[in-house]
Every structure is written in structure tokens, then in C-alpha cells.
C-alpha atoms as a PDB file:
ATOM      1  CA  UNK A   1       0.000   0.000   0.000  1.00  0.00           C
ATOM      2  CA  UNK A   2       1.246   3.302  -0.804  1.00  0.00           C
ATOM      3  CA  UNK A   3       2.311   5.997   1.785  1.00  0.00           C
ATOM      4  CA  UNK A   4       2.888   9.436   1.977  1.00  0.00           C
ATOM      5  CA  UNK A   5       4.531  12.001   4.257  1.00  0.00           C
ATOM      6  CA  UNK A   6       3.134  15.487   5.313  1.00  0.00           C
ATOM      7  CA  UNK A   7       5.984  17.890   6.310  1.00  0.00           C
ATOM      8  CA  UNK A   8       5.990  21.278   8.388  1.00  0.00           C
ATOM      9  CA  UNK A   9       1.772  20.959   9.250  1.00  0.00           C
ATOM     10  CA  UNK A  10       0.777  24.022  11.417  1.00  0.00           C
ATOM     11  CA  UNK A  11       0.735  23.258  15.050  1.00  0.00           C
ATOM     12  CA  UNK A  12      -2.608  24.639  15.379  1.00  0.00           C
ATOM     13  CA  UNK A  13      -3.669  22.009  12.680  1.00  0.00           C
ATOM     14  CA  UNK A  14      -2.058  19.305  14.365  1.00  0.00           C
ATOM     15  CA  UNK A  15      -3.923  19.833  17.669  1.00  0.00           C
ATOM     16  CA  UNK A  16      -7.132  20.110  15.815  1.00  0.00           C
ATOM     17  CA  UNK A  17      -6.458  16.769  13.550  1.00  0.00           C
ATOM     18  CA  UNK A  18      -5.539  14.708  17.205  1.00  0.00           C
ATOM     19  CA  UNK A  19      -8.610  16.043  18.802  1.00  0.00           C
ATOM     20  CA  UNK A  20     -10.923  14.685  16.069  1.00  0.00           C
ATOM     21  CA  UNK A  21      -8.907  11.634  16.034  1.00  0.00           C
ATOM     22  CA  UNK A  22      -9.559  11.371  19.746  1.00  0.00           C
ATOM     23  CA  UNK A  23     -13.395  12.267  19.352  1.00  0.00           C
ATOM     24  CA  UNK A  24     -13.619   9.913  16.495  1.00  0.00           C
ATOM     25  CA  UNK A  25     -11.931   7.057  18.620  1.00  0.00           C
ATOM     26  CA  UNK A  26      -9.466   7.053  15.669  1.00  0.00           C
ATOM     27  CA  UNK A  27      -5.194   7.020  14.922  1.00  0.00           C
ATOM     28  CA  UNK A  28      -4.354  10.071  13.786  1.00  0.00           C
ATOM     29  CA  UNK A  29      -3.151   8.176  10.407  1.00  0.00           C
ATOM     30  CA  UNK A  30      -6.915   6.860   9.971  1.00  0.00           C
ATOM     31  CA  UNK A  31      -8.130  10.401  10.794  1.00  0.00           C
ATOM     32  CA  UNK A  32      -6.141  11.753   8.022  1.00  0.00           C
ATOM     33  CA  UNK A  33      -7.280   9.302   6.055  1.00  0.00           C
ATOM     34  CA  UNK A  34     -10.444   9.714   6.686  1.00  0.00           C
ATOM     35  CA  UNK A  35     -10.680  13.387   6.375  1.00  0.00           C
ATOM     36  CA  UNK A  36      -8.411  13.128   2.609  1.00  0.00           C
ATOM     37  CA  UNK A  37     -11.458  10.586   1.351  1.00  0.00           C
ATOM     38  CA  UNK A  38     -13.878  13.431   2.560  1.00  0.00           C
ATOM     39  CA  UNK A  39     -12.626  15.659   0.680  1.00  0.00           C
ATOM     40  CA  UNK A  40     -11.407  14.118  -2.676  1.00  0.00           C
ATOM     41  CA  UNK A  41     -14.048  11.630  -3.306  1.00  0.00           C
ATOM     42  CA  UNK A  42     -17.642  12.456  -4.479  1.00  0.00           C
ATOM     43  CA  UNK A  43     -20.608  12.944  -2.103  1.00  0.00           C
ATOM     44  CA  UNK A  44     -23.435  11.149  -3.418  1.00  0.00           C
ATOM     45  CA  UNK A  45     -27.128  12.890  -2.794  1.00  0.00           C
ATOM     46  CA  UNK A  46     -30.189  10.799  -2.899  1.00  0.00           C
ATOM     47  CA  UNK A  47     -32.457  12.315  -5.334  1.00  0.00           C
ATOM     48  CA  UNK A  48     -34.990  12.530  -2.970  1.00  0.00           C
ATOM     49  CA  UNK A  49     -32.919  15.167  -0.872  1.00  0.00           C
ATOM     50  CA  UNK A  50     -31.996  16.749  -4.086  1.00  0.00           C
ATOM     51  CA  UNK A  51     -35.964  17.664  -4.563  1.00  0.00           C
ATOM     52  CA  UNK A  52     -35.912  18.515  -0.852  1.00  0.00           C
ATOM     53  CA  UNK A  53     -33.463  20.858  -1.061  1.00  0.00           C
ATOM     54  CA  UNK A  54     -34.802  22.067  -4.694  1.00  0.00           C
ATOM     55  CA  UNK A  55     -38.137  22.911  -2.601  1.00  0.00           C
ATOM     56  CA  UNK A  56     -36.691  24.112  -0.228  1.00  0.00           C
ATOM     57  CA  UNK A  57     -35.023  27.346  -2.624  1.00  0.00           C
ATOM     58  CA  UNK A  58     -37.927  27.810  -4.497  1.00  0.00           C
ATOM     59  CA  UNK A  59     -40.063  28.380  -1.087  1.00  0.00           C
ATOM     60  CA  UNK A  60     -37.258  31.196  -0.519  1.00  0.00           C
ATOM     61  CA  UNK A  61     -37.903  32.410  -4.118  1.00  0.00           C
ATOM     62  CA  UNK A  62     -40.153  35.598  -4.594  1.00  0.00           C
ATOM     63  CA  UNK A  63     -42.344  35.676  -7.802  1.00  0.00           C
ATOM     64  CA  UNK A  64     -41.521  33.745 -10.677  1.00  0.00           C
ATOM     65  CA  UNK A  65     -39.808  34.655 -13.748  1.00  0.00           C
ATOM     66  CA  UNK A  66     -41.266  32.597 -16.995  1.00  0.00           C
ATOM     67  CA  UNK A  67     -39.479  30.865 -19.797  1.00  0.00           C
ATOM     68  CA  UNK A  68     -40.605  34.191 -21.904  1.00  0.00           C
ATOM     69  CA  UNK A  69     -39.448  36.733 -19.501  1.00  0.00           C
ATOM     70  CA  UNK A  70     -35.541  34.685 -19.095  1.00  0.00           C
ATOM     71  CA  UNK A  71     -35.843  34.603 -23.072  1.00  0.00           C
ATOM     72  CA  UNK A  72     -36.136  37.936 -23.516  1.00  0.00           C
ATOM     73  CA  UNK A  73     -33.634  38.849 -20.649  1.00  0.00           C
ATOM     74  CA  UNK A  74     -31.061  36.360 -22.730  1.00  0.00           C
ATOM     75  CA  UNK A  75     -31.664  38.132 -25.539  1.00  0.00           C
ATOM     76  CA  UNK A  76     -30.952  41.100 -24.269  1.00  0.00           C
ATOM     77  CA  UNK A  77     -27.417  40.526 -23.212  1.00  0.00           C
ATOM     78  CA  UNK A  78     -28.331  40.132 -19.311  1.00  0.00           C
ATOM     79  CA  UNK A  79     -27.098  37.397 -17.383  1.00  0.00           C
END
């Protein structure tokens, strides 16, 4: 298996990574770990919290705009 080694990491970084190790009831390799595949692989969304979340913004959404009005916005050089 491959390794790696992280040089000169921030003290302050270092305390937080070994507290969320030690919360996590985790090595601080496995927490690294861990936090890399967080951050590098894709988060998958149901679709059903997609349309939750879709609902969600258009409750927060004043008015409507129609396909005619964004048409005519679009063509007149607006974003």
C-alpha cells in the first residue's frame, strides 16, 4: 500500500487533527485518512434530498420569472 509524508503541518492544525482523532476514537493516520477521502471523493445525494433541497429554494424564491421573460432577458445581453 502506498504511503505518503506530510511535512511542516501548522501546530494549530495538528492539535485540531488529534482532537478529532480522539473524538472519532481514531489514529491520527486513519483520521487523516479519513478526512483526505472526505474531501477528494464524491458525495453522493439521494435524489430525494436533491428535490428537498430544490423545494426548499424555491419556497425562498419571490415571484416567478417565466421561460418568456428569461428569453427575452437572454436576448438582451443580461445574465
Amino acid at each position: 500500500m502506498p504511503s505518503i509524508t506530510v511535512k511542516n503541518i501548522p501546530e494549530s492544525l495538528y492539535k485540531k487533527l488529534k482532537q478529532q482523532a480522539e473524538a472519532q476514537h481514531r489514529s491520527m493516520n486513519s483520521e487523516i485518512i479519513a478526512c483526505l477521502e472526505q474531501s477528494v471523493e464524491p458525495k453522493r445525494v439521494s435524489p430525494d434530498e436533491t428535490l428537498r433541497q430544490a423545494r426548499t429554494m424555491r419556497k425562498k424564491v419571490k415571484g416567478s420569472v417565466s421561460a418568456e421573460e428569461i428569453k427575452d432577458a437572454i436576448d438582451q445581453g443580461r445574465p
